[in-house]
Protein backbone atom coordinates (compact mmCIF):
# COMPACT_ATOMS: atom_id res chain seq x y z
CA UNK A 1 -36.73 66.43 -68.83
CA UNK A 2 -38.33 63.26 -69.85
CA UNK A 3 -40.38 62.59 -66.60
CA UNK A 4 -41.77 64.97 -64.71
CA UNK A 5 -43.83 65.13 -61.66
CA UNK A 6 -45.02 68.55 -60.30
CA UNK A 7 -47.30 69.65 -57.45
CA UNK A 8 -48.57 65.80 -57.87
CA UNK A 9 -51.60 65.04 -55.46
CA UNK A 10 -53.66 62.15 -55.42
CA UNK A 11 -56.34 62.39 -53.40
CA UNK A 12 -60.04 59.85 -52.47
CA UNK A 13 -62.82 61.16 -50.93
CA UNK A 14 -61.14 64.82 -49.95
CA UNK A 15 -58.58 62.82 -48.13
CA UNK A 16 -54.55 62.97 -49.55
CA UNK A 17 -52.94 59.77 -50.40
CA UNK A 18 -50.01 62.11 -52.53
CA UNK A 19 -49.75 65.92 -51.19
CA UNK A 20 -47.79 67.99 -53.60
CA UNK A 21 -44.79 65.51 -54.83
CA UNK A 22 -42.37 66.57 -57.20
CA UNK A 23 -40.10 64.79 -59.11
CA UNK A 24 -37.40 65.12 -61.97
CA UNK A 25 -35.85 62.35 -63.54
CA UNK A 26 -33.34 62.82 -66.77
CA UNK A 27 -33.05 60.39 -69.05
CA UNK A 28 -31.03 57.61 -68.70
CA UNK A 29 -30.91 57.92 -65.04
CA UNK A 30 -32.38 56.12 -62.16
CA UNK A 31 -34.26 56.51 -58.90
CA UNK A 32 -35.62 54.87 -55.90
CA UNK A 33 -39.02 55.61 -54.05
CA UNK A 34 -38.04 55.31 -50.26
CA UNK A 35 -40.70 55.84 -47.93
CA UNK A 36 -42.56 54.25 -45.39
CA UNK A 37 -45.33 51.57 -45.95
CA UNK A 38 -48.00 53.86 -47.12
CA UNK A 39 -46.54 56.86 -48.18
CA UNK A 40 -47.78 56.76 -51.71
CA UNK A 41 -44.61 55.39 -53.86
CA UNK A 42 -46.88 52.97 -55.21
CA UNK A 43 -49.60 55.30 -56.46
CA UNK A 44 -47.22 58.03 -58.09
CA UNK A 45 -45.85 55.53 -60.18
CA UNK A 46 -48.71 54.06 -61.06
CA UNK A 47 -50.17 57.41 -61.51
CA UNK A 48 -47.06 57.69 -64.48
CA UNK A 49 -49.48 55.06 -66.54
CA UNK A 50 -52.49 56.02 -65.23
CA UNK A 51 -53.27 52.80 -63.40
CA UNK A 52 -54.78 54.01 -60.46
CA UNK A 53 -58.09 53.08 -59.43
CA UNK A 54 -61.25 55.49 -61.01
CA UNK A 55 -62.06 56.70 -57.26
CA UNK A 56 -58.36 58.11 -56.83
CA UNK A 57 -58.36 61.64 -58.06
CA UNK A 58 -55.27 62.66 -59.74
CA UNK A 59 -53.72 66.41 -60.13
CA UNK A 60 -51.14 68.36 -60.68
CA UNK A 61 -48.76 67.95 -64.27
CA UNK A 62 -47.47 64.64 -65.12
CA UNK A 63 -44.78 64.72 -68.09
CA UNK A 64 -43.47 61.91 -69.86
CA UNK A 65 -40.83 63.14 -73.22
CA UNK A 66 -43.21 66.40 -72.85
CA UNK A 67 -46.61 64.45 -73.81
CA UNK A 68 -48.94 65.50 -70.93
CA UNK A 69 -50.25 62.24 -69.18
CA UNK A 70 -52.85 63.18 -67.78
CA UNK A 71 -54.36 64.58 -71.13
CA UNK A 72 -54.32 61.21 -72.68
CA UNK A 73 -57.75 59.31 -73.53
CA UNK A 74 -58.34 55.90 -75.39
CA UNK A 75 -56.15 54.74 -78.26
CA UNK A 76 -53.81 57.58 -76.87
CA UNK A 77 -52.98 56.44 -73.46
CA UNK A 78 -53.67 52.53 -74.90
CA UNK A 79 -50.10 53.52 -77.39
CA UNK A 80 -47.92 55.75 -74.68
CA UNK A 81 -48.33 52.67 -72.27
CA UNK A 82 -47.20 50.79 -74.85
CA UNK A 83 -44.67 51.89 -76.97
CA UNK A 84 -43.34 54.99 -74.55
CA UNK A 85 -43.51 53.71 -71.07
C-alpha cells in the first residue's frame, strides 16, 4: 500500500478536528476528499506532509511507500517532502 491512513485523529486543545479516519490508496490510483466545509479533508492531507500547524496534535499511523510519517524529523521529513511526496 503506498499511502496509508489508519485510526488518523487530529485533534487541538482536547477537541477533534479528524476522529479516527482511515484511508487506503494503491498506487497509481486516485481519490477525492468529499465532505462538508469543515470536515477535515484539508488537514488529513496536509497531515500526509506534515504541514499542519504545531498546536494540531496528530495520531494514529500515517504510511507513505512504508516510511512512517510521522517518525520523520529534520533533513528526513525536509527529503520525503521533496523527492517522495
Amino acid at each position: 500500500m503506498p499511502l496509508i491512513a489508519e485510526s488518523l485523529s487530529i485533534s487541538t486543545y482536547g477537541s477533534f478536528l479528524v476522529k479516527e479516519a482511515f484511508l487506503e490508496v494503491e498506487r497509481g490510483r486516485r481519490v477525492a476528499l468529499v465532505g462538508e466545509s469543515g470536515s477535515g479533508k484539508s488537514l488529513t492531507a496536509l497531515s500526509f506532509l506534515r504541514l499542519l500547524p504545531e498546536n494540531l496534535k496528530i495520531s494514529g499511523r500515517l504510511e507513505v511507500d512504508g516510511i512512517d510519517v510521522l517518525s520523520l524529523r529534520g533533513k528526513a521529513l525536509r527529503n520525503f517532502r521533496w523527492k517522495k511526496v
